[in-house]
N, C-alpha and C. Protein backbone atom coordinates (compact mmCIF):
# COMPACT_ATOMS: atom_id res chain seq x y z
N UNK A 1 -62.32 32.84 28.42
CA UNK A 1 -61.72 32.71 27.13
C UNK A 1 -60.50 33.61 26.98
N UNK A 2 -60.69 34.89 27.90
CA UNK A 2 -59.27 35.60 27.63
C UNK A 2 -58.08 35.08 28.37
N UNK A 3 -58.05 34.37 28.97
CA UNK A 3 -57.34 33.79 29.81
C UNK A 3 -56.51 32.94 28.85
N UNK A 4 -57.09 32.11 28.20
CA UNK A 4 -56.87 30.82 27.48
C UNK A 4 -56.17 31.84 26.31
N UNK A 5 -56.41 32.55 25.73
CA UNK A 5 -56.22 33.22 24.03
C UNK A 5 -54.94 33.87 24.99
N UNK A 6 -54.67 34.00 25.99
CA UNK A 6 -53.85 35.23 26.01
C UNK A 6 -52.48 33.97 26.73
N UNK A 7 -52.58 32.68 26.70
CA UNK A 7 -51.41 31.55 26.56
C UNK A 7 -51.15 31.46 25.57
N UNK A 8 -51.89 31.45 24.46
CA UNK A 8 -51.45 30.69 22.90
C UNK A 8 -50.27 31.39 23.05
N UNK A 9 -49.89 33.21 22.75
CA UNK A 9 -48.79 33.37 22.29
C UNK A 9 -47.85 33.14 23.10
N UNK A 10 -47.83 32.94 24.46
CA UNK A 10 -46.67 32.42 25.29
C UNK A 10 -46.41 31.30 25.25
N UNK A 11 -46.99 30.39 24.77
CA UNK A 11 -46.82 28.94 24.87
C UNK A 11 -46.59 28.39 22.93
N UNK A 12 -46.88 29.04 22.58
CA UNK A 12 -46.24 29.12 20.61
C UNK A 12 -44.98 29.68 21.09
N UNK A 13 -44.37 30.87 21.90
CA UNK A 13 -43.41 31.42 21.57
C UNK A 13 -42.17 30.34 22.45
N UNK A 14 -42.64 29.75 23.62
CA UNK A 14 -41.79 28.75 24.01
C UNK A 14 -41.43 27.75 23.17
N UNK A 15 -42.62 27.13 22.62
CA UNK A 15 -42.19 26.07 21.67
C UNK A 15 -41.36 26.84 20.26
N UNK A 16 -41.37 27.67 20.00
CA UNK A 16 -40.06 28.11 19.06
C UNK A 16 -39.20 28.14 20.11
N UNK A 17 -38.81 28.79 21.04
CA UNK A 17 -37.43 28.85 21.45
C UNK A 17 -37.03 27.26 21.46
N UNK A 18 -37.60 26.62 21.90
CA UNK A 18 -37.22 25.27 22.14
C UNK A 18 -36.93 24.81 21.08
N UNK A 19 -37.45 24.87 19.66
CA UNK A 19 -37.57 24.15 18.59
C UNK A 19 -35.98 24.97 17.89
N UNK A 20 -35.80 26.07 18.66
CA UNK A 20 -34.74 26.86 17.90
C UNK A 20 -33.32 26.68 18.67
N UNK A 21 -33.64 26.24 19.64
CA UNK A 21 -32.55 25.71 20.66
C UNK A 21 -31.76 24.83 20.38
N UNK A 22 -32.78 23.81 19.63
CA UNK A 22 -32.70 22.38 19.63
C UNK A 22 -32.05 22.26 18.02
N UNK A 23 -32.34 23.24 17.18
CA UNK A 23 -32.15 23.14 16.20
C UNK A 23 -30.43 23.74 15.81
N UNK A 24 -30.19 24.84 16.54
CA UNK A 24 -28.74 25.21 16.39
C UNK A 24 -28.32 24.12 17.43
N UNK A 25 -28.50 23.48 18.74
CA UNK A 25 -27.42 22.38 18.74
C UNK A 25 -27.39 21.25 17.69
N UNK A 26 -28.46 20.82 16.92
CA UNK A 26 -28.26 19.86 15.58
C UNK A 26 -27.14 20.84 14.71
N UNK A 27 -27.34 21.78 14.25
CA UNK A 27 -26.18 22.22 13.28
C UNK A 27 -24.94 22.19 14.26
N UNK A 28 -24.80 22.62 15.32
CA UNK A 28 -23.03 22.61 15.89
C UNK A 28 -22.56 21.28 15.64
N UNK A 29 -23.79 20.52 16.26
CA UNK A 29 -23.40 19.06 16.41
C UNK A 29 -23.38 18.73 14.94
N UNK A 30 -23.54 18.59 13.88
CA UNK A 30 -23.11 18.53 12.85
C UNK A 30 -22.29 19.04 12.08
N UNK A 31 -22.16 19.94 12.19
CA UNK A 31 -20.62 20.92 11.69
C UNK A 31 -19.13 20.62 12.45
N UNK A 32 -19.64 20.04 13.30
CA UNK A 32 -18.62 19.15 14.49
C UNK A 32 -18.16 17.91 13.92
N UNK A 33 -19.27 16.87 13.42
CA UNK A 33 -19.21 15.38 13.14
C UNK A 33 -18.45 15.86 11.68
N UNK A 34 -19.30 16.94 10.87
CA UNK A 34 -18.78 17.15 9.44
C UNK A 34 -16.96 17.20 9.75
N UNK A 35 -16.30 18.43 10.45
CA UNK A 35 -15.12 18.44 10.20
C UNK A 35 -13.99 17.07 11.05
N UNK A 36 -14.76 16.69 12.14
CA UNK A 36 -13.75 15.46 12.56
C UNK A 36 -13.93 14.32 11.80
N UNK A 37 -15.00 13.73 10.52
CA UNK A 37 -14.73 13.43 9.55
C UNK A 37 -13.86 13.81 8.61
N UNK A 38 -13.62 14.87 8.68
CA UNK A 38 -12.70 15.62 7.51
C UNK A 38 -11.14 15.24 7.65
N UNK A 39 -11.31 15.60 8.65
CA UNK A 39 -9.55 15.37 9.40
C UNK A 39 -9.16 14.09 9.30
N UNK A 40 -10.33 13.26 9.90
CA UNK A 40 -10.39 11.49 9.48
C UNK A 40 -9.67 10.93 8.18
N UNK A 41 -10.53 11.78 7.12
CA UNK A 41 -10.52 11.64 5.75
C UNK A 41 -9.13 11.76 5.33
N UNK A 42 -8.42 13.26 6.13
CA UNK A 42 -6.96 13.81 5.40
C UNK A 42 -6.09 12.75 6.07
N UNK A 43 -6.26 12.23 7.27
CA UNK A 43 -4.87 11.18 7.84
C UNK A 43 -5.33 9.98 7.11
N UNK A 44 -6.32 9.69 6.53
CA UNK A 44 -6.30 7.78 6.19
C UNK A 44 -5.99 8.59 4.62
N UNK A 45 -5.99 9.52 3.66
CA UNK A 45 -5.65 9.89 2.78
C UNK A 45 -3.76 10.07 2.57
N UNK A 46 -3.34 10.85 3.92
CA UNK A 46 -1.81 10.37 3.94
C UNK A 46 -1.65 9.17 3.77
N UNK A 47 -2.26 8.12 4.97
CA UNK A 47 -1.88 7.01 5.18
C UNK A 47 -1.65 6.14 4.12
N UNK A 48 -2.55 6.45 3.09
CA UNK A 48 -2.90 5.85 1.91
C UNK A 48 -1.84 6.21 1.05
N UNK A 49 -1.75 7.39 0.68
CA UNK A 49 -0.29 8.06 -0.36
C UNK A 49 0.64 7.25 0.45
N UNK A 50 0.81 7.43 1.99
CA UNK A 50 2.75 6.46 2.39
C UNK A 50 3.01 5.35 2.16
N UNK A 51 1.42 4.47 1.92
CA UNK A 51 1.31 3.06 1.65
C UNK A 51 1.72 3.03 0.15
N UNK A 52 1.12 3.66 -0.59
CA UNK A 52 1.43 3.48 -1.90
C UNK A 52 2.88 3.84 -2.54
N UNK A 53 3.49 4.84 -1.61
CA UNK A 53 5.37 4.68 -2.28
C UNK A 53 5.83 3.77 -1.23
N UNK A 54 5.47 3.19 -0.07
CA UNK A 54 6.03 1.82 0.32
C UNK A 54 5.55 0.64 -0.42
N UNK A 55 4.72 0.17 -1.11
CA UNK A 55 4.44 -0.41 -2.10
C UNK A 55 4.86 -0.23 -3.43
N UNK A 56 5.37 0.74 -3.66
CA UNK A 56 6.37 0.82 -4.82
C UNK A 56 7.28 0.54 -4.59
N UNK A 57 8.10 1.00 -3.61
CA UNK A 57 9.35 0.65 -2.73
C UNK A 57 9.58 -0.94 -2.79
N UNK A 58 8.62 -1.22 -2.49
CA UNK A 58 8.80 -2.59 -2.20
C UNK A 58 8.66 -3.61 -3.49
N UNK A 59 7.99 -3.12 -4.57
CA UNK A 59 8.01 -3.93 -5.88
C UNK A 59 9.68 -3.60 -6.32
N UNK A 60 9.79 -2.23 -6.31
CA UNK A 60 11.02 -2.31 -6.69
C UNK A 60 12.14 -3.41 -6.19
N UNK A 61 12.38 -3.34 -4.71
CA UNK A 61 12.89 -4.59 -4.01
C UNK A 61 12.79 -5.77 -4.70
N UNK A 62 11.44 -6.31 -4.73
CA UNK A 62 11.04 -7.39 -5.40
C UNK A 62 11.57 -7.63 -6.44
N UNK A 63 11.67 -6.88 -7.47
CA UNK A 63 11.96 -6.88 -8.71
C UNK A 63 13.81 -7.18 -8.71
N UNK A 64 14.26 -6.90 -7.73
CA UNK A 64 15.83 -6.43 -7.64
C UNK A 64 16.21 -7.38 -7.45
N UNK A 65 15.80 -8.50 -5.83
CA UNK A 65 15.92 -9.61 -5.57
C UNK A 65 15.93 -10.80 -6.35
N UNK A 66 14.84 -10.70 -7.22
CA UNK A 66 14.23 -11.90 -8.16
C UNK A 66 15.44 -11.62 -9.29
N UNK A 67 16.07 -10.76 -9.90
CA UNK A 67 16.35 -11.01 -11.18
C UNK A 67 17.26 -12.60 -11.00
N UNK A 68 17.22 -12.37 -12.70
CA UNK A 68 17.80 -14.22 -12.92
C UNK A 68 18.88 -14.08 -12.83
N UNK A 69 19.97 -12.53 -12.58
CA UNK A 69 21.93 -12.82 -12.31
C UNK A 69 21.79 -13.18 -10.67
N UNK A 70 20.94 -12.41 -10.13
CA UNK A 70 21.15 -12.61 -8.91
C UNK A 70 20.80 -13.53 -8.61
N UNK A 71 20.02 -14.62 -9.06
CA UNK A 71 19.60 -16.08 -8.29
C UNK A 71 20.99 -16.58 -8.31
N UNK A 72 21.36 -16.50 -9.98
CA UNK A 72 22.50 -17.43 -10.51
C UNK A 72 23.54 -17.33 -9.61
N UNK A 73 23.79 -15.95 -9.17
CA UNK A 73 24.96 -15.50 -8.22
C UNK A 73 24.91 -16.32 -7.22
N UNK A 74 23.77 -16.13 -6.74
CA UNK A 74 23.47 -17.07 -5.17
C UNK A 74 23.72 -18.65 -5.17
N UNK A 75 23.15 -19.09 -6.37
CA UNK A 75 23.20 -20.45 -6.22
C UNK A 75 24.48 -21.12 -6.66
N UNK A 76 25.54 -19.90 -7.33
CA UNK A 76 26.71 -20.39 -7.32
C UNK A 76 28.08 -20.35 -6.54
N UNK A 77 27.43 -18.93 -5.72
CA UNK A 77 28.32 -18.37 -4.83
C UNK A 77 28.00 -19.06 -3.34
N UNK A 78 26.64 -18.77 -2.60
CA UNK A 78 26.37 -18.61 -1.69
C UNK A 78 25.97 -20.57 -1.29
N UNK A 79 25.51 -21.47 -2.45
CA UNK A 79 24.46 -22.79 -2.51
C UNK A 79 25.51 -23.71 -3.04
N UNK A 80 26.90 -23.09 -3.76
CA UNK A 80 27.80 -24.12 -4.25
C UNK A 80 26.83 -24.61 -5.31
N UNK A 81 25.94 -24.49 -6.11
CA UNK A 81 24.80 -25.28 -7.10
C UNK A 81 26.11 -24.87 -8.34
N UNK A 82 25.79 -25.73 -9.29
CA UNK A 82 26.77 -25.73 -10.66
C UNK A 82 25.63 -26.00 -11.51
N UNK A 83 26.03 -25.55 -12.55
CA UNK A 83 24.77 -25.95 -14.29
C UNK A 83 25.38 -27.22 -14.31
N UNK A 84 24.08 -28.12 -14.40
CA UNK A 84 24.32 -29.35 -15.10
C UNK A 84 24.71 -29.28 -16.94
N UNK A 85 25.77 -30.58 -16.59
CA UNK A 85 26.03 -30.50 -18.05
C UNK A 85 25.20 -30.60 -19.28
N UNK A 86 25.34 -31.22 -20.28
CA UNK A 86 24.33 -31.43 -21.15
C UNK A 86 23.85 -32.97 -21.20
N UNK A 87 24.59 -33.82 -21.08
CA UNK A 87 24.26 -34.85 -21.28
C UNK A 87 24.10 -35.67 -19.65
N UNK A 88 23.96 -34.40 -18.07
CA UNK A 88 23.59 -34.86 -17.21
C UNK A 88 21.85 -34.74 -16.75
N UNK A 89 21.52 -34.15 -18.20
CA UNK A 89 19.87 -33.50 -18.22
C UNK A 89 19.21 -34.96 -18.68
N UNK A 90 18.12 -35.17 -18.42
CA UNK A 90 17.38 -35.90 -18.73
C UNK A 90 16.24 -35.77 -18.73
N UNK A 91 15.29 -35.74 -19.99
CA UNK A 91 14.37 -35.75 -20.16
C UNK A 91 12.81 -36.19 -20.09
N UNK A 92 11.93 -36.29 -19.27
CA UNK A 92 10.84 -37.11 -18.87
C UNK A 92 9.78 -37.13 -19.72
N UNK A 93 8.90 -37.86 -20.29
CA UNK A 93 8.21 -37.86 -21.16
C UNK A 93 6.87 -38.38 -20.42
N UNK A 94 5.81 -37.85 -19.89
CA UNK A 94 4.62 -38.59 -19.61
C UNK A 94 3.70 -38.88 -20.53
N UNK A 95 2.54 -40.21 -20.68
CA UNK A 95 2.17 -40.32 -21.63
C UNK A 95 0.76 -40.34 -20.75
């Protein structure tokens, strides 16, 4: 029996080291995954702010292109198009 009683504490004290081994590589390894998420987080967070003033950028454009002098310009300058007269309009009526 002394034989046997006098393993318990060597064989309890292995299984802590092991259990304690095992347990600080779970925290590195997680304090690891935590910050290369982080970094993840801050570049798709730029990415996101550069998208959003190129998307402003670009409504603005939009907005610049579309107005109604500048079509008119184009279609009179660039398309040769002329305003029809008044009495070359004609009206369609569906019933």
């Amino acid at each position: 029996m002394e034989i046997i009683s006098g393993r318990k504490p060597f064989l309890l004290m292995a299984v802590f080291v092991v259990v304690s081994v095992l347990s600080a590589f779970a925290i590195v390894y997680t304090k690891h995954e935590s910050r290369k998420l982080f970094v993840e987080l801050e570049d798709l967070t730029t990415e996101r702010d550069a998208l959003n003033i190129e998307w402003g950028q670009l409504q603005i454009e939009q907005s610049t292109w579309a107005t109604h002098a500048r079509i008119e310009r184009v279609a009179l300058e660039e398309m040769s198009l002329v305003r029809p007269q008044s009495e070359e309009i004609f009206v369609i009526e569906r019933k």
